[in-house]
Protein backbone atom coordinates (compact mmCIF):
# COMPACT_ATOMS: atom_id res chain seq x y z
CA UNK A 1 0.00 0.00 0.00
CA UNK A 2 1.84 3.21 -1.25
CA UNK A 3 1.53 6.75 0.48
CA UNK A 4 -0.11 8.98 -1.54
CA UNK A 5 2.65 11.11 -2.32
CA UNK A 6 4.15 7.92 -4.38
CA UNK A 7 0.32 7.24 -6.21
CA UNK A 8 0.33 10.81 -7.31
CA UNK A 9 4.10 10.44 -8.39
CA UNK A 10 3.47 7.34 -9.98
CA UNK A 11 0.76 8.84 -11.91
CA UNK A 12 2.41 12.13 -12.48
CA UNK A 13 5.35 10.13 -14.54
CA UNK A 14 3.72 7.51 -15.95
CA UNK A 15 1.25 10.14 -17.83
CA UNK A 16 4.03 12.52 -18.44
CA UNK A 17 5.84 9.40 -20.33
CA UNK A 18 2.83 8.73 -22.37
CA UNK A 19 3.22 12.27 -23.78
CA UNK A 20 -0.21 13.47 -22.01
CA UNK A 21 -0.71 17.04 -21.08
CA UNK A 22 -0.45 17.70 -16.49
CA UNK A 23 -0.42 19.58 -13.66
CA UNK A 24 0.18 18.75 -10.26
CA UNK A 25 -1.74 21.04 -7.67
CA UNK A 26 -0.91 21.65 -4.10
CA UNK A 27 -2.66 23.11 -0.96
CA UNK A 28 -0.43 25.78 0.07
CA UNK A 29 -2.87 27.50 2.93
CA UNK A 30 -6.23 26.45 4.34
CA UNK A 31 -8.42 29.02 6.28
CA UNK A 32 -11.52 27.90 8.15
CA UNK A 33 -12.53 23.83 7.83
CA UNK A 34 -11.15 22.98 5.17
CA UNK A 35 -11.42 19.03 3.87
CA UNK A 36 -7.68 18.35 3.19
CA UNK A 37 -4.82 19.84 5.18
CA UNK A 38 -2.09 21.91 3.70
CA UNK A 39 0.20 19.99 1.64
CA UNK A 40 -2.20 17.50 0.16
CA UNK A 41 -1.44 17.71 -3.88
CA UNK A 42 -3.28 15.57 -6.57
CA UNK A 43 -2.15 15.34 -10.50
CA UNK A 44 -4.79 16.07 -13.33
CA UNK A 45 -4.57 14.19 -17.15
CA UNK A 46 -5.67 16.74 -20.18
CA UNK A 47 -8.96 14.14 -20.00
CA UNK A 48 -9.59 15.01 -16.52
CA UNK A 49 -8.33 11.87 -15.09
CA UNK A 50 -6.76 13.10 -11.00
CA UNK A 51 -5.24 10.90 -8.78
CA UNK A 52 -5.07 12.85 -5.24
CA UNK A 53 -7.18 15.12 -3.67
CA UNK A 54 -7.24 18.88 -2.38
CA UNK A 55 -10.80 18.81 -1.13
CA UNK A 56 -14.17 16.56 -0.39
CA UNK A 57 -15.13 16.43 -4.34
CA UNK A 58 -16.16 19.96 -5.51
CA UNK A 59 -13.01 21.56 -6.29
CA UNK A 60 -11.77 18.57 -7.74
CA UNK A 61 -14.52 18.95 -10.06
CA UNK A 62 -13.53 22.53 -10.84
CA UNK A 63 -9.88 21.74 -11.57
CA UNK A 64 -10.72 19.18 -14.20
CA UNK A 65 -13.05 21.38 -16.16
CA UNK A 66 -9.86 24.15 -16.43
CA UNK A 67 -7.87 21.21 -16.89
CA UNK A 68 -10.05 20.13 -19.92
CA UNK A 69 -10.31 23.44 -21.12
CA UNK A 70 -7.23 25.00 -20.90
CA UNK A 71 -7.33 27.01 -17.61
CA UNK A 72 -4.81 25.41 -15.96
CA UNK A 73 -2.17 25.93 -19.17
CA UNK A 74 0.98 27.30 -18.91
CA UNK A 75 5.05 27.25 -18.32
CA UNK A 76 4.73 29.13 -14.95
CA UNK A 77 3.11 27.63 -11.33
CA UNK A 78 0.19 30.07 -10.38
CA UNK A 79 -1.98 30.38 -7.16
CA UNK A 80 -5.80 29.69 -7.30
CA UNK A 81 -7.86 29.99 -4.56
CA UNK A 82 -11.46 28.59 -3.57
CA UNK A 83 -14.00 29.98 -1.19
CA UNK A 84 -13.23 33.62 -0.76
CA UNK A 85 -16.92 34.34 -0.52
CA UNK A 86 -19.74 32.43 1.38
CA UNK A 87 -21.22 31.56 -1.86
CA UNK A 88 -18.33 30.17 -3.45
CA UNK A 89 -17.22 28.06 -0.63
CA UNK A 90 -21.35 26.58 -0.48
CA UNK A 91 -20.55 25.86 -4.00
CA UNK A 92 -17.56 24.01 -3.81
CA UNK A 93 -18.58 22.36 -0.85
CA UNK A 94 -16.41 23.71 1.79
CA UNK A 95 -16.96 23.62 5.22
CA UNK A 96 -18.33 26.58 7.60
CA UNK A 97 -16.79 28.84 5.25
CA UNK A 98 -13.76 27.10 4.46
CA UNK A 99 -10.90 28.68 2.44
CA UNK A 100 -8.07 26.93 -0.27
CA UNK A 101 -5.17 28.44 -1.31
CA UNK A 102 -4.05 26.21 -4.24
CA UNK A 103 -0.69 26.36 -5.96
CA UNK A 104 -1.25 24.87 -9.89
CA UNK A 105 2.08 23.45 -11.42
CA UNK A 106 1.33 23.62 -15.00
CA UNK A 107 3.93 21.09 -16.86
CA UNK A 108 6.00 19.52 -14.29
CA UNK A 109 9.08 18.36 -15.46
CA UNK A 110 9.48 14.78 -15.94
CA UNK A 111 13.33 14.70 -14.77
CA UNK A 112 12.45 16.16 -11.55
CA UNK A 113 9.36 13.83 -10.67
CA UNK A 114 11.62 10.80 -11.60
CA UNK A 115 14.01 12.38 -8.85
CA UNK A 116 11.57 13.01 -6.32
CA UNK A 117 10.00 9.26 -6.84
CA UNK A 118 13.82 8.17 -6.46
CA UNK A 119 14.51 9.75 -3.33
CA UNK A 120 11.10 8.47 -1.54
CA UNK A 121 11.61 4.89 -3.06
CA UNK A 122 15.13 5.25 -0.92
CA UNK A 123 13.17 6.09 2.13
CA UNK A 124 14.69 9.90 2.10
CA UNK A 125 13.21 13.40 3.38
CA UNK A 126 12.78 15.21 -0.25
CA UNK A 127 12.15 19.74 0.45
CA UNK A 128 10.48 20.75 -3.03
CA UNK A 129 10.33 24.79 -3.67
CA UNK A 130 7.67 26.32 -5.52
CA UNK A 131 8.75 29.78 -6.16
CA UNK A 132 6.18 31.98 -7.85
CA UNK A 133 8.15 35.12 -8.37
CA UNK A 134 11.04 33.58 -10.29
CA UNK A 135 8.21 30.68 -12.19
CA UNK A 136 11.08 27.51 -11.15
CA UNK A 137 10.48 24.56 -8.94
CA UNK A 138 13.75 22.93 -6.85
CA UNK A 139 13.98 20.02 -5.31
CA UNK A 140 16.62 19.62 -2.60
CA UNK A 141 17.38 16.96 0.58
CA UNK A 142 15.00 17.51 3.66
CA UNK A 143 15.96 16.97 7.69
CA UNK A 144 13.62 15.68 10.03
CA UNK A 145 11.63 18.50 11.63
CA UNK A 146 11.50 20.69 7.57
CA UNK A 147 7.54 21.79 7.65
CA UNK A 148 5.67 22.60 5.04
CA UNK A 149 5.70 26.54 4.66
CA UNK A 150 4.17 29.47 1.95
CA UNK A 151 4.85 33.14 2.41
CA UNK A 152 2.77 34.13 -0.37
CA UNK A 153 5.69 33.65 -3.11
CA UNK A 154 7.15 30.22 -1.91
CA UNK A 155 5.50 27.31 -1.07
CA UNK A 156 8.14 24.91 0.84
CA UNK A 157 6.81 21.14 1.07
CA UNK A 158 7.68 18.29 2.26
CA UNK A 159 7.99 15.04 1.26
CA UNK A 160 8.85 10.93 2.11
CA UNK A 161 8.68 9.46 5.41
CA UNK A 162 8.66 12.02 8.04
CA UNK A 163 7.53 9.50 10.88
CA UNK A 164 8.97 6.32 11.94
CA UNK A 165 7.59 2.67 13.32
CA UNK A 166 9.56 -0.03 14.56
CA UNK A 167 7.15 -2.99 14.45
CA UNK A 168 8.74 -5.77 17.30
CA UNK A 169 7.58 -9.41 15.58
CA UNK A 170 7.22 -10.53 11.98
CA UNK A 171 3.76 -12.39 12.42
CA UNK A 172 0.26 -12.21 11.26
CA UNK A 173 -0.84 -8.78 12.78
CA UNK A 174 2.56 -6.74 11.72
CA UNK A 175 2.04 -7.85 7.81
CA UNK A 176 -1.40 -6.05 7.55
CA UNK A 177 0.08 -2.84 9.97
CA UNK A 178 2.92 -2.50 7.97
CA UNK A 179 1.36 -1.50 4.81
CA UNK A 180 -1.37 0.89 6.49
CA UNK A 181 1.77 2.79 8.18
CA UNK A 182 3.56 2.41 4.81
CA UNK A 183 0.20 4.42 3.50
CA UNK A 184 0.37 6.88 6.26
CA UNK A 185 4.01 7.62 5.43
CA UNK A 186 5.55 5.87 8.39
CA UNK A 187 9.63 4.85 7.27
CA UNK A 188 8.85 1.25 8.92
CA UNK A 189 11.22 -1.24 10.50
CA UNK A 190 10.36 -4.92 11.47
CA UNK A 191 12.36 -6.32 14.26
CA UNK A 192 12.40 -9.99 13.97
CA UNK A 193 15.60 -11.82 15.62
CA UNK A 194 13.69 -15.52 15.36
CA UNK A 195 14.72 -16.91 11.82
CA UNK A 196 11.66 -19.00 11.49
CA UNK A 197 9.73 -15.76 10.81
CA UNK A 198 12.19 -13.37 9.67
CA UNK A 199 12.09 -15.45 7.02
CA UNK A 200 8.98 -15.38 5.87
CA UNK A 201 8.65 -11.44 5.40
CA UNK A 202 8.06 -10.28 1.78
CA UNK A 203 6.31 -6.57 2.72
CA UNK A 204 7.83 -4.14 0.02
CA UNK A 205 9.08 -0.93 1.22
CA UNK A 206 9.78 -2.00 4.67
CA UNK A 207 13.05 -2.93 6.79
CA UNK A 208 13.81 -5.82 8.06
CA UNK A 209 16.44 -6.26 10.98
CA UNK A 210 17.52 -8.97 13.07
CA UNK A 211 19.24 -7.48 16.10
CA UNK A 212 17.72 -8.02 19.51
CA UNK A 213 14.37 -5.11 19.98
CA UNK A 214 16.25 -3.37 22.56
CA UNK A 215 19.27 -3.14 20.33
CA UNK A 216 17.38 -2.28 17.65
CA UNK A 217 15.26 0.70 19.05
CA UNK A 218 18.68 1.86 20.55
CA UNK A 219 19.90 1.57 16.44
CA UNK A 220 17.01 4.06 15.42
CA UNK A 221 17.97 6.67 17.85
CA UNK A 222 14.35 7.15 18.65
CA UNK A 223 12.77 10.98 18.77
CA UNK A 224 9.39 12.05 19.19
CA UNK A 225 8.63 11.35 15.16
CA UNK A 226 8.98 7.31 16.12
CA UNK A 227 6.00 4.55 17.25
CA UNK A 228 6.96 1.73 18.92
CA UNK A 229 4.90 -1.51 18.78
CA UNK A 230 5.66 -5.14 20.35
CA UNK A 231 3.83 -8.02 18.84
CA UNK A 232 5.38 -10.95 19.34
CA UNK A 233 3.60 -12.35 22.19
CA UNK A 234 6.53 -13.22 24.04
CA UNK A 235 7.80 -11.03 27.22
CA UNK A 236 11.32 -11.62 26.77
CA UNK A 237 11.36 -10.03 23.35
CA UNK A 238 8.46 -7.32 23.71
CA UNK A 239 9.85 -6.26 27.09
CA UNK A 240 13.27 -5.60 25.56
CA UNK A 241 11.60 -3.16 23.63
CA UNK A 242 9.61 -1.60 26.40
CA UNK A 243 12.38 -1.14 28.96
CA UNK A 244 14.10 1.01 25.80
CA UNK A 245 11.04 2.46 24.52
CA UNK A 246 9.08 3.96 27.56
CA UNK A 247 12.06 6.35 28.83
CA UNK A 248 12.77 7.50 25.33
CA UNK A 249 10.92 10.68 23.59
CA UNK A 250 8.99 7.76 20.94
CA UNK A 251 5.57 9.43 21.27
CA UNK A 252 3.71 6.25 20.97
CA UNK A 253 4.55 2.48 22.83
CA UNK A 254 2.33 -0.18 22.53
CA UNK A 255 2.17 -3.37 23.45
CA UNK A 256 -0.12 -6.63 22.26
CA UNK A 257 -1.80 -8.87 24.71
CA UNK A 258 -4.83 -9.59 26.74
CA UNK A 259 -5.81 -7.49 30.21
CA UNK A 260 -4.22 -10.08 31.93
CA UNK A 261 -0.92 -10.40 30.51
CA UNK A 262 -1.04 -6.44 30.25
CA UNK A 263 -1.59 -6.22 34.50
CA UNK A 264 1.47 -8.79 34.56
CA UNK A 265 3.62 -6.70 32.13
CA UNK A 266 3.12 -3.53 33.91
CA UNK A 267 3.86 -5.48 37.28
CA UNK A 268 7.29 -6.80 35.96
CA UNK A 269 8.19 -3.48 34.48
CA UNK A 270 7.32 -1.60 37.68
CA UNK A 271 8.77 -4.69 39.88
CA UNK A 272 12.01 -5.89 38.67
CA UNK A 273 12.80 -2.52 36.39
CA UNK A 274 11.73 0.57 38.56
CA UNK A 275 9.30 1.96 36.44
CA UNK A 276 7.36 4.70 37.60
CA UNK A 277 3.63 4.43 37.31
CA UNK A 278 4.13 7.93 34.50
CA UNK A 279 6.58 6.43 32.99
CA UNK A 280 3.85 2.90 32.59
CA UNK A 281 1.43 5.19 31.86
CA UNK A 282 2.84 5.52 28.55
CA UNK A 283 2.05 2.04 27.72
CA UNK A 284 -0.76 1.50 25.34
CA UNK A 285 -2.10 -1.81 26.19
CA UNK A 286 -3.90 -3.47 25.35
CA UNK A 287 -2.83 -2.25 22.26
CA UNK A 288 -5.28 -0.16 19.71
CA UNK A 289 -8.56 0.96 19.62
CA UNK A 290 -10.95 -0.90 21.32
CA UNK A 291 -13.28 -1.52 18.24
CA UNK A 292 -14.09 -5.02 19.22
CA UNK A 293 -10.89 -6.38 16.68
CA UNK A 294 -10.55 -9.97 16.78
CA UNK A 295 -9.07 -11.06 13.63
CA UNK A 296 -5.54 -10.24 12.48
CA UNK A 297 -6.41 -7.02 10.29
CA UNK A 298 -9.00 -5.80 12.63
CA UNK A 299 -6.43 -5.55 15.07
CA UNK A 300 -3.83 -3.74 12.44
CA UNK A 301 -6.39 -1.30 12.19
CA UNK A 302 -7.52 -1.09 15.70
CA UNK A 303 -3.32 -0.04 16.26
CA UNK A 304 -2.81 2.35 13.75
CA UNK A 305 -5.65 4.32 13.99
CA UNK A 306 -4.59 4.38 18.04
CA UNK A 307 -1.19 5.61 17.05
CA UNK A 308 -2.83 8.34 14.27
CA UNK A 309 -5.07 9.70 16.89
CA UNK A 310 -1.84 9.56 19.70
CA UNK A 311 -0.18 11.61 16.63
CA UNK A 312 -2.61 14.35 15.96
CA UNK A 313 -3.45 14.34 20.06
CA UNK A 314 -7.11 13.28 19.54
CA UNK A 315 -8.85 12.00 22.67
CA UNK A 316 -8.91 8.47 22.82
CA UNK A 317 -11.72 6.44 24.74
CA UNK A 318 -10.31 4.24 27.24
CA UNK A 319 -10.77 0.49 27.36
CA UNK A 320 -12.48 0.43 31.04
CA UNK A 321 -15.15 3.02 30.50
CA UNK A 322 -18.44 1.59 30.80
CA UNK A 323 -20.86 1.41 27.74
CA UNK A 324 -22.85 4.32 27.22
CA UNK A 325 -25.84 4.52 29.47
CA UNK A 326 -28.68 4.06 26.39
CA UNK A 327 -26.52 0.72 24.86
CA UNK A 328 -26.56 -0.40 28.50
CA UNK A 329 -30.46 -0.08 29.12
CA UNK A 330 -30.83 -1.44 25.46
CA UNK A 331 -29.54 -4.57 26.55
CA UNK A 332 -31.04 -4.60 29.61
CA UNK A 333 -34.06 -4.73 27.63
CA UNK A 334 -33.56 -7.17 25.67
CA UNK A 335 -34.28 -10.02 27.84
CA UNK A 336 -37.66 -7.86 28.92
CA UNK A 337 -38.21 -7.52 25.22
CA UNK A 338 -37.85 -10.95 24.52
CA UNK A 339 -40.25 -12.06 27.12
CA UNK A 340 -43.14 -9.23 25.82
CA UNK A 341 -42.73 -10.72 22.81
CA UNK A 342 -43.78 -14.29 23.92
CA UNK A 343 -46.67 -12.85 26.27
CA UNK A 344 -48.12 -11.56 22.60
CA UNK A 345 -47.60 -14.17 20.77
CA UNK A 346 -48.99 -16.59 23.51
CA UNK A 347 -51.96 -14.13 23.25
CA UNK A 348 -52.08 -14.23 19.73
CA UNK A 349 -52.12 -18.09 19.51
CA UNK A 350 -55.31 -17.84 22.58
CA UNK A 351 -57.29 -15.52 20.66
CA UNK A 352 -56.90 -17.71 17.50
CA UNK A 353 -57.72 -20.95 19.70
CA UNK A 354 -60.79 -18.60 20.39
């Protein structure tokens, strides 16, 4: 499962080496709601093909009728901008009043996408430079912690793998998470020192090592861009992780297993290790969501969309709050339901004795 800066790459250069007439757009600034944050980019085809998106739908719509008829022609990158008025942002379906400040890349050039698609297939940080006033594009190497940025001439992105994941175990669960974090632009690292399933790990785009998880962790210098999962069921490998992971800056450590085996982790970490009930606090566990998972993708899902809402700090429901008053008297009904249900039918079958 690619990111989408690598689907709208892939299209971008695959079209331009048909011959077919492009343009790449990019939000540059959002004000109000707006559907798709600053950053997000999609590629048009002359026939109004897009891969990407810069909104819900409408100005999608928009862009390909320019596209088709020649409004988005040129040499030079120029800004375009949806929703300045109520009525144009009801139009283009954008939120309370939502604002988009597009930047519209004309004819990218084909040497420079092949570059860019280079440097994310090697897993680096790639800063492209938009700069209006001089009409060129530059693409240069990016650091860890380079945001996106537009002063109303330059629009700085940028792109590749600004997050990291270090996935402890090669089984089941960690070959449907991988590709989700893969998609969510996660550079992603399986830790796997048992050769019995290292072996068996064919996920594109992902690293495989074999040290020990502690060593490995320690490898990845870990900073507060880097998740840290341990699925392999087994405490002397997932606790190697943990005794690393919880008193580094990672902002997310997780950890797979039951309630149980949870309540006896955090004992042995707090027991034998001196871990402070803050520092344990960290620990997601069970790990993910609690969205009733059971199966092996379920669960994938269940853990990255816990570590996407520990990224954007989104309030997460915790595991022992009780159901919500009107599912609880539901079900307590049910049984009273059930049993009103055979008093009428009982009555039912009397009257038609009757």
């Amino acid at each position: 499962m690619e990111s989408v800066d690598m689907q709208v790459l892939d299209a971008a250069r695959r079209w331009a080496a048909e011959g077919r007439r492009l343009a790449l757009v990019t939000v540059a600034h959002t004000w109000g709601s707006a559907p798709r944050p600053a950053g997000s980019w999609l590629v048009l085809r002359d026939d109004g093909l897009t891969v990407g998106s810069v909104s819900g739908g409408c100005v999608e719509d928009d862009l390909i009728a320019r596209m088709r008829d020649g409004r988005l022609a040129g040499q030079r990158p120029f800004p375009l901008t949806y929703g300045v008025t109520k009525d144009e942002a009801t139009r283009y379906g954008l939120p309370c009043g939502g604002t988009l400040e597009l930047i519209v890349e004309p004819a990218p050039d084909a040497a420079q996408l092949d570059d860019l698609a280079a440097r994310l297939g090697r897993g680096e940080l790639a800063m492209k430079t938009i700069d209006l006033a001089q009409g060129g594009v530059v693409l240069a190497a990016a650091q860890a912690g380079d945001s996106l940025r537009w002063d109303g001439e330059r629009l700085r992105t940028v792109h590749g793998p600004q997050w990291r994941l270090l996935i402890v175990g090669a089984g089941q669960i960690s070959h449907y998470l991988a590709p989700m974090a893969r998609a969510l632009d996660y550079e992603v690292t399986i830790c796997e020192p048992r050769v019995e399933y290292g072996a068996a790990w064919e996920v594109p785009g992902t690293r495989l090592v074999t040290a020990m998880p502690d060593d490995a962790l320690l490898a990845m210098r870990a900073d507060a861009r880097c998740a840290v999962v341990a699925l392999t069921h087994d405490p002397k490998l997932d606790d190697l992780v943990l005794l690393e992971a919880l008193r580094s800056p990672a902002f997310y450590v997780g950890a797979v297993g039951s309630r149980l085996n949870d309540s006896r982790r955090r004992e042995r970490l707090a027991q034998h290790f001196d871990f402070s009930p803050a520092e344990l606090a960290r620990l997601h566990g069970p790990i993910g969501l609690p969205i009733g998972s059971h199966t092996p993708p379920e669960i994938a899902v269940a853990i990255i969309a816990e570590i996407t809402a520990v990224r954007h700090r989104a309030p997460i429901a915790r595991r022992d709050v009780p159901q919500p008053p009107m599912v609880r008297q539901d079900a307590e009904r049910a049984p009273q339901r059930g049993l009103a249900e055979r008093i009428t039918q009982q009555g039912l079958a009397k009257r038609e004795l009757h």
